[in-house]
Protein backbone atom coordinates (compact mmCIF):
# COMPACT_ATOMS: atom_id res chain seq x y z
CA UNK A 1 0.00 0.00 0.00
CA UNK A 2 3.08 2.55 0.71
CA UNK A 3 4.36 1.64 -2.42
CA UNK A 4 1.21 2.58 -4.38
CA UNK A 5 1.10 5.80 -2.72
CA UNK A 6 4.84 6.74 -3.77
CA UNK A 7 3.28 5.42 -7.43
CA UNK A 8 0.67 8.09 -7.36
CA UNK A 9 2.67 10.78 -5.57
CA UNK A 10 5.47 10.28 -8.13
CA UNK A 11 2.97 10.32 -11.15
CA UNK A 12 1.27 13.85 -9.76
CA UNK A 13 4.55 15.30 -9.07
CA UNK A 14 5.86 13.90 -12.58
CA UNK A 15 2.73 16.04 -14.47
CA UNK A 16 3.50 19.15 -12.42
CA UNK A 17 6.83 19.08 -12.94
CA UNK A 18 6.31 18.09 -17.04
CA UNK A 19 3.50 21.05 -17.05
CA UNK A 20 5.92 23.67 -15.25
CA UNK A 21 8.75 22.87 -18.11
CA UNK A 22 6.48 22.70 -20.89
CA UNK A 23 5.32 26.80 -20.12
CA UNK A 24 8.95 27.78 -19.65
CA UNK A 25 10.28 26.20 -23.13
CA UNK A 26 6.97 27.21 -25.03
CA UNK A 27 7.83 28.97 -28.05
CA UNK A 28 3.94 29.09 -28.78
CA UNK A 29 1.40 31.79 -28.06
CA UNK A 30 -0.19 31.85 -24.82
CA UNK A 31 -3.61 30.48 -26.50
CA UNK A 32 -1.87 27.35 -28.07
CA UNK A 33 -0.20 27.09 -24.86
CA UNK A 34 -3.19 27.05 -22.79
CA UNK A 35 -4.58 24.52 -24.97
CA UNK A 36 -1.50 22.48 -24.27
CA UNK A 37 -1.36 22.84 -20.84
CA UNK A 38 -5.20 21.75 -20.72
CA UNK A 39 -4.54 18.85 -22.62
CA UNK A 40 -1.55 17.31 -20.53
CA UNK A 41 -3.46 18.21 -17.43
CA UNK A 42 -6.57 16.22 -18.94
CA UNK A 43 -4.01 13.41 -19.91
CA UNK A 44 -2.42 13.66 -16.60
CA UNK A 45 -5.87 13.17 -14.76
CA UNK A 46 -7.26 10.49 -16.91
CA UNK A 47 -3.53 8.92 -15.69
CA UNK A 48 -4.47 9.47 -12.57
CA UNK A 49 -8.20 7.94 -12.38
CA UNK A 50 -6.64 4.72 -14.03
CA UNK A 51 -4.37 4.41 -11.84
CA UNK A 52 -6.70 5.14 -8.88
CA UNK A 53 -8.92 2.59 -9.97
CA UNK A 54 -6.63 -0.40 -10.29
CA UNK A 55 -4.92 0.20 -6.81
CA UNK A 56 -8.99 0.30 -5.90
CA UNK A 57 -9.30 -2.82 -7.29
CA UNK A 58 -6.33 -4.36 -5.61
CA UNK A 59 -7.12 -3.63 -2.51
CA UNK A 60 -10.63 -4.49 -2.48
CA UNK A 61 -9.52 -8.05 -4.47
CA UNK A 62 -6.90 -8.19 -1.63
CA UNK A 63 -9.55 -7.51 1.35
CA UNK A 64 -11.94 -9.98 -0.36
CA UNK A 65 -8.82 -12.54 -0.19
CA UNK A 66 -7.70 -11.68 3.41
CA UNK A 67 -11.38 -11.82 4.41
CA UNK A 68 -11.88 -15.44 2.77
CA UNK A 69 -8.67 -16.49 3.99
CA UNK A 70 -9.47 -15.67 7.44
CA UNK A 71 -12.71 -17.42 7.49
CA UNK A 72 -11.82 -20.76 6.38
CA UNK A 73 -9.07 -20.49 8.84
CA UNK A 74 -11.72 -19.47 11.99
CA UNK A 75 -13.57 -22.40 10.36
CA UNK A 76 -10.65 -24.87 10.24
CA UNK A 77 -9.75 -23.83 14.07
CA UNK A 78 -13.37 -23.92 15.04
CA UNK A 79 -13.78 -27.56 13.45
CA UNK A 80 -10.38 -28.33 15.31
CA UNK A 81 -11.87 -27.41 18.79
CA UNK A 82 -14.72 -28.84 18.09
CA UNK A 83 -13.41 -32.10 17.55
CA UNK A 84 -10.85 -31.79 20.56
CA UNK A 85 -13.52 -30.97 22.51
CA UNK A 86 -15.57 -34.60 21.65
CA UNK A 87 -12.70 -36.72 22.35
CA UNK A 88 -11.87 -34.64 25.89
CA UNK A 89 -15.77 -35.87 26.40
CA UNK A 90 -15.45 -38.93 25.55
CA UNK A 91 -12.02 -39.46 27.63
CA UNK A 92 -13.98 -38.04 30.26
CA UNK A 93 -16.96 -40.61 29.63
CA UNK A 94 -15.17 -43.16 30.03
CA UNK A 95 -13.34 -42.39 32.92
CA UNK A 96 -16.26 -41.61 34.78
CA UNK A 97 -17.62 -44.75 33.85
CA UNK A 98 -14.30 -46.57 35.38
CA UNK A 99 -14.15 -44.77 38.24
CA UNK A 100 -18.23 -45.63 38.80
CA UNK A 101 -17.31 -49.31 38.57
CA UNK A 102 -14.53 -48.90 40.84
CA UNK A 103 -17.04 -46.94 43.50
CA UNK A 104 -19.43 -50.41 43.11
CA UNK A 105 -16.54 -52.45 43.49
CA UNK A 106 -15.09 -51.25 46.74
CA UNK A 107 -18.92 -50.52 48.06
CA UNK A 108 -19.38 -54.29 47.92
CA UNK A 109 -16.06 -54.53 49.37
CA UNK A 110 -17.42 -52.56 52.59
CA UNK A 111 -20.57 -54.43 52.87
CA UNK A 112 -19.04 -57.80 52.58
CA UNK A 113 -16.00 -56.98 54.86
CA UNK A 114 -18.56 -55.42 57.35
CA UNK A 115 -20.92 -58.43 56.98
CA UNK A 116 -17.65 -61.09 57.94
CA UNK A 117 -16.28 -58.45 60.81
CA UNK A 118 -18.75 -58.67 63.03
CA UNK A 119 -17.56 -60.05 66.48
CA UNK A 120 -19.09 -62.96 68.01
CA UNK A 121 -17.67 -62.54 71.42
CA UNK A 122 -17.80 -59.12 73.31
CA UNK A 123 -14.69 -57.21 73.36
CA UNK A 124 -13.89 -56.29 76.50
């Protein structure tokens, strides 16, 4: 973008600079030399609007790529999470699903430990 604005700034300065030494070396009457000047200025203008135009175009072509780019890549990381986030459940499923057999395990453990514990003589 700083590079098409020395483009531009060099093409305006270019004109003036061509106009200026065009009316010092004119060996024409002022009328022709009007007409001169008003045609490089015109030519210097219609310069300009091209060339306004296609760094336009650039950068809007260049926002409309940046803009796509960045969505597929929000999309990509979004999927990404997504997914990450499914297998961190299901980890998490089946842990809890361990750890639940484990609780039943040792629960049956207590009751059948406490059922086989109890004393038949008084402790004194």
């Amino acid at each position: 973008m700083a590079n098409t604005g020395s483009t531009l700034l060099a093409l305006v300065t270019g004109a003036a600079i061509g106009a200026a030494v065009g009316l010092l070396y004119a060996p024409e009457s002022g009328d022709k030399t009007r007409k001169k000047i008003s045609k490089e200025s015109k030519k210097a203008q219609d310069q300009f609007n091209q060339k306004y135009k296609e760094t336009s175009s650039n950068l809007s072509s260049k926002a409309k790529k940046a803009r796509f780019d960045f969505e597929t890549r929000l999309e990509e990381t979004l999927s990404s999470a997504s997914y990450k986030a499914d297998e961190i459940l299901s980890a998490m499923e089946t842990k809890l699903e361990d750890l639940r057999k484990q609780n039943a395990k040792l629960q049956k453990d207590v009751k059948s430990d406490a059922g086989s514990n109890t004393p038949n003589q008084a402790v004194v």
